[in-house]
N, C-alpha and C. Protein backbone atom coordinates (compact mmCIF):
# COMPACT_ATOMS: atom_id res chain seq x y z
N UNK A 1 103.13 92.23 29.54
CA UNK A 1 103.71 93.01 30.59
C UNK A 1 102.66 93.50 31.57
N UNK A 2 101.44 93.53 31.36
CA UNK A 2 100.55 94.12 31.75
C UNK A 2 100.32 92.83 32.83
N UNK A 3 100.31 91.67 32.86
CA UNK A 3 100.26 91.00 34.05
C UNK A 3 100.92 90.84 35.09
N UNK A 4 102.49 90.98 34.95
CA UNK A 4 103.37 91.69 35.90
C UNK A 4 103.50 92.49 36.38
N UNK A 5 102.58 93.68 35.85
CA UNK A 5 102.79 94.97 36.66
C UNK A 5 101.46 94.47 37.76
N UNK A 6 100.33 94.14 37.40
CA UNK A 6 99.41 93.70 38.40
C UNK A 6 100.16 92.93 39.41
N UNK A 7 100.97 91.79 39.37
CA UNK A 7 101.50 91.06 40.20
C UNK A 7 102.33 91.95 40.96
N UNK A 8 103.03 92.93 40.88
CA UNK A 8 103.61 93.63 41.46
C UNK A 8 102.88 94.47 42.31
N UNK A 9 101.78 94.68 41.98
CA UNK A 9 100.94 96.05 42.32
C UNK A 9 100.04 95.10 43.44
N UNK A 10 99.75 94.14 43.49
CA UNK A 10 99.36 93.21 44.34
C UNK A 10 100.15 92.30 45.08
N UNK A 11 101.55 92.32 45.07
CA UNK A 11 102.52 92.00 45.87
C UNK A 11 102.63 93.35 46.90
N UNK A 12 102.75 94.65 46.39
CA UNK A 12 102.51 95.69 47.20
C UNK A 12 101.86 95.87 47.66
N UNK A 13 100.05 95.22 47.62
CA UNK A 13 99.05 95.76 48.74
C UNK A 13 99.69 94.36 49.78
N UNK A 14 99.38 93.14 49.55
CA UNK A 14 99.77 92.49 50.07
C UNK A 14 100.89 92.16 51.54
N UNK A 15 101.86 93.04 51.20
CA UNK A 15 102.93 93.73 51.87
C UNK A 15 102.33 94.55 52.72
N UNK A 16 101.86 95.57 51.91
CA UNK A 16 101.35 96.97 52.74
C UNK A 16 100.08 96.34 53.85
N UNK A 17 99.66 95.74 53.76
CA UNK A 17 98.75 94.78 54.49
C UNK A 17 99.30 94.12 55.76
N UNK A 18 100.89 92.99 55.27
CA UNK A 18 100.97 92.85 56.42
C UNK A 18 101.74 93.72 57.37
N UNK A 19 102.39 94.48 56.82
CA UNK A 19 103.28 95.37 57.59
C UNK A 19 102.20 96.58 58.35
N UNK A 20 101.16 96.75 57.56
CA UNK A 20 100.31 97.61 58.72
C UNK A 20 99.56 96.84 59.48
N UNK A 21 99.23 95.81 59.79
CA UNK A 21 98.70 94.54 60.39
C UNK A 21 99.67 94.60 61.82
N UNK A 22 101.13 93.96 61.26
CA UNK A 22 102.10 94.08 62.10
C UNK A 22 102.10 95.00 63.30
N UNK A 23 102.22 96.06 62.52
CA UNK A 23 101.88 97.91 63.15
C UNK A 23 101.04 98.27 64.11
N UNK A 24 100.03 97.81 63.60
CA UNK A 24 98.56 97.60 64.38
C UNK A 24 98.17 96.79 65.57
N UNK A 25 99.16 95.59 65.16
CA UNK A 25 98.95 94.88 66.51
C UNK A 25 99.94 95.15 67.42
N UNK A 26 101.40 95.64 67.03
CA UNK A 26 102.04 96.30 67.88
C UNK A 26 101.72 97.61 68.71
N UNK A 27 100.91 98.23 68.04
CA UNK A 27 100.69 99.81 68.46
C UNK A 27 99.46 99.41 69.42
N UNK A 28 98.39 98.68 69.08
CA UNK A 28 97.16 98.25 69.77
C UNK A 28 97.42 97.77 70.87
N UNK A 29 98.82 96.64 70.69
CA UNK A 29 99.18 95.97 72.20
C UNK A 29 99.93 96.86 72.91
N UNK A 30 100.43 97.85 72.71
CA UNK A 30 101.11 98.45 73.53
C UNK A 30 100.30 99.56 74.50
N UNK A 31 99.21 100.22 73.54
CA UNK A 31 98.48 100.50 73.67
C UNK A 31 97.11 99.88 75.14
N UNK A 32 96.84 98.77 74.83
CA UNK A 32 96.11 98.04 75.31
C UNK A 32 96.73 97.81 76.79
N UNK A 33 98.18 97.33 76.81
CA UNK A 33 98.97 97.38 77.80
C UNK A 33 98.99 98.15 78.98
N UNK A 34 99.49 99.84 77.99
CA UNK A 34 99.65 100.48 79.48
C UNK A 34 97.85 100.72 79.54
N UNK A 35 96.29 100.81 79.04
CA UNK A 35 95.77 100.83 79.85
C UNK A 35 95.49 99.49 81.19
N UNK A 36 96.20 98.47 80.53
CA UNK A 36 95.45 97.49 81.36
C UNK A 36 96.15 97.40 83.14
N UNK A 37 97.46 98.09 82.73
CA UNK A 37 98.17 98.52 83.90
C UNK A 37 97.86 99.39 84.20
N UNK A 38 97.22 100.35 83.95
CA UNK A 38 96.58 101.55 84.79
C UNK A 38 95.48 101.12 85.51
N UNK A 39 94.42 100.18 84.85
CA UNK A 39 93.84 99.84 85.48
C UNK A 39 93.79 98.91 86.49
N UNK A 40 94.95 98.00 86.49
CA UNK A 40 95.72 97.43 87.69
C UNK A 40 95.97 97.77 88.85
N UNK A 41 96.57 98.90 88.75
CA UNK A 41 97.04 99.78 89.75
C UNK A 41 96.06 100.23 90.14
N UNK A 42 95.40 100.89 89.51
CA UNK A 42 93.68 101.70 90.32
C UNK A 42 92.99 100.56 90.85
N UNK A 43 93.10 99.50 90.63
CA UNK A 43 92.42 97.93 91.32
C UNK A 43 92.90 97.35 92.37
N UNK A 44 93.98 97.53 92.13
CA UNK A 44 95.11 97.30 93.45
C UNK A 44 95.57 98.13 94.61
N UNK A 45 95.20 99.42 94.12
CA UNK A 45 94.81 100.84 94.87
C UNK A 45 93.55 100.78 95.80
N UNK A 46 92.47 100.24 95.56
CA UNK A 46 91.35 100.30 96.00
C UNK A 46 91.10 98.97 96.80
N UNK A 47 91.47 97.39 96.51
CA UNK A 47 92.04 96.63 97.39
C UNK A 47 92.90 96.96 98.57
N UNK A 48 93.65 97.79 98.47
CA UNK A 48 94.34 97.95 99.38
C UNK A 48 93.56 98.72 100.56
N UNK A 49 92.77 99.90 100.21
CA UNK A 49 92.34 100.62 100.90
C UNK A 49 91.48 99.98 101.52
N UNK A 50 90.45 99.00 101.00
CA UNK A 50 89.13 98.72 101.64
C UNK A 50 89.81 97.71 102.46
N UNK A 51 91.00 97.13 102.26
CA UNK A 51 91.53 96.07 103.21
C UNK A 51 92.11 96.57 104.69
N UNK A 52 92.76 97.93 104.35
CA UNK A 52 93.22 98.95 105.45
C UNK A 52 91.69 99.36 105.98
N UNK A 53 90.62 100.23 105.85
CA UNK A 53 89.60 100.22 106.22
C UNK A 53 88.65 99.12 106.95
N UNK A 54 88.69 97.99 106.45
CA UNK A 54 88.10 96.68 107.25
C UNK A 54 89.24 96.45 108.46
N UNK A 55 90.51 96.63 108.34
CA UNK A 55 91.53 95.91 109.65
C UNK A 55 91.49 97.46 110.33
N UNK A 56 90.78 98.76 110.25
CA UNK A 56 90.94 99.66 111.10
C UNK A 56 89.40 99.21 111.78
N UNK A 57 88.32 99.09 111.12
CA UNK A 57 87.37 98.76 112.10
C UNK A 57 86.96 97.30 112.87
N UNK A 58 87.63 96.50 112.56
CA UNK A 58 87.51 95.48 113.44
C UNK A 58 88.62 95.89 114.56
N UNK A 59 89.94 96.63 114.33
CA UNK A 59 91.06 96.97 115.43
C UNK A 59 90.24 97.49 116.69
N UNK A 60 89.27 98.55 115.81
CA UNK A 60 88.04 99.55 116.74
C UNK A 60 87.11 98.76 117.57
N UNK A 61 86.83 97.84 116.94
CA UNK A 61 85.42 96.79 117.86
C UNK A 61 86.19 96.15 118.88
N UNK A 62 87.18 95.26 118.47
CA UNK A 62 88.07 94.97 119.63
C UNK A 62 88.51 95.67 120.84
N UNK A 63 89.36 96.46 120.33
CA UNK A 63 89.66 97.92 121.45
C UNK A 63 88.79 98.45 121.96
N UNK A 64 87.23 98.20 121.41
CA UNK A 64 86.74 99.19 122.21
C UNK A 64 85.84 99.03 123.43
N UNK A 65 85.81 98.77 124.47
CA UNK A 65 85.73 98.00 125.70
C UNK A 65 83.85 98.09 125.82
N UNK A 66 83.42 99.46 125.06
CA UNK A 66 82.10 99.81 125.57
C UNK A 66 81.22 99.21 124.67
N UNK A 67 81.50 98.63 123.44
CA UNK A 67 81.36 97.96 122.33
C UNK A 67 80.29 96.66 122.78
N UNK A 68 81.24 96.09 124.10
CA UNK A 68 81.19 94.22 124.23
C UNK A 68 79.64 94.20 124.89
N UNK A 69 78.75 93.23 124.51
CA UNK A 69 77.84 93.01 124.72
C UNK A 69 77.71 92.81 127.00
N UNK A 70 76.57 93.02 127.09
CA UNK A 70 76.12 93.00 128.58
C UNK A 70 75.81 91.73 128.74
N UNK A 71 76.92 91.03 129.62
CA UNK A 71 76.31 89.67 130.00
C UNK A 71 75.15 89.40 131.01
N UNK A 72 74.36 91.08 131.58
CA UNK A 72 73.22 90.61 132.72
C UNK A 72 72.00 91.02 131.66
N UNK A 73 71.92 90.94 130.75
CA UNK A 73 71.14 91.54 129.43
C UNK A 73 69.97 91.21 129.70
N UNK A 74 70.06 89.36 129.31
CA UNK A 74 68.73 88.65 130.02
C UNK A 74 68.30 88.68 131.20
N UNK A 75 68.99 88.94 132.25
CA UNK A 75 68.51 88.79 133.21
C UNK A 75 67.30 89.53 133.79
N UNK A 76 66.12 88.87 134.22
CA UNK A 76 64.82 89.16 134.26
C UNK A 76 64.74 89.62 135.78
N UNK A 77 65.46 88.58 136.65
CA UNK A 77 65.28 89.19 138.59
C UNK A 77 66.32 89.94 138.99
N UNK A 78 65.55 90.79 140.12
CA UNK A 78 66.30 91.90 140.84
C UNK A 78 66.74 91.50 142.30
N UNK A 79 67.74 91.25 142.40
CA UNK A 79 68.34 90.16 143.82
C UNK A 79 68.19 91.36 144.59
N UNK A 80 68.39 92.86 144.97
CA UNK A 80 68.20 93.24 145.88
C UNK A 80 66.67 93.20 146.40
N UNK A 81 65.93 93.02 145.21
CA UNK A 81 64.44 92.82 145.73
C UNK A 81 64.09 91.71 146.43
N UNK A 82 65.22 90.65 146.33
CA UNK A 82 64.50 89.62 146.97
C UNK A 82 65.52 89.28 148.17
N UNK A 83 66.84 90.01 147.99
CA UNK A 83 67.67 90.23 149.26
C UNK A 83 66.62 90.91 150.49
N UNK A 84 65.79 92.13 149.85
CA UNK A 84 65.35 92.52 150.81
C UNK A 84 64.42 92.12 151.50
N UNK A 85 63.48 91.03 150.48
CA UNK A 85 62.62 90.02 150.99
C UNK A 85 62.60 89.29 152.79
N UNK A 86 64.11 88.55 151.80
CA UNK A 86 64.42 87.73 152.94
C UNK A 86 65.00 88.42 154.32
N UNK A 87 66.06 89.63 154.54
CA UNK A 87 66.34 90.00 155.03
C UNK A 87 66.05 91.04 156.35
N UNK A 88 64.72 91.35 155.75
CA UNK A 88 63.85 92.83 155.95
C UNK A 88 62.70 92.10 156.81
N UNK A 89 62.77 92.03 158.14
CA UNK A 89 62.01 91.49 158.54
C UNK A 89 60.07 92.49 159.02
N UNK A 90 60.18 92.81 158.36
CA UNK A 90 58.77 93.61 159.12
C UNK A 90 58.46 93.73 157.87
N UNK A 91 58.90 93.46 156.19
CA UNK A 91 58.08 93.35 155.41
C UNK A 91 57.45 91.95 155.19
């Protein structure tokens, strides 16, 4: 009799094993879950913003008229100096 009660007593850890196994991976995944959706949302939160932030400052560079580069930038001669050259007769 004494070997049946072992078989029993080791049918019960056995059990108790997988049913807290079970438990464990249910409670862990659920667990695991809502953080991984929290952290979703805080990821998807912060995408959003830096995407709103980049389309507000390019809106700004566009719009902003004082922004646009000087197309006489390079330019090295002074045409009234040489308007007056030609024009200015006693110099």
């Amino acid at each position: 009799m004494e070997q049946k009660t072992g078989g029993k007593i080791g049918v019960a850890v056995v059990a108790a094993l997988v049913v807290g196994g079970i438990a464990g991976y249910w409670y862990g995944g659920k667990i695991g879950y809502d953080m991984g959706y929290a952290k979703a949302e805080e990821d998807a939160s912060q995408v959003e913003e830096e995407a709103a932030k980049k389309a507000t400052e390019e809106t700004s560079k566009a719009a902003n008229p004082f922004k646009a580069k000087n197309p006489l930038e390079n330019v090295e001669t002074d045409a009234f100096k040489e308007v007056k050259k030609i024009l200015n007769p006693f110099e």
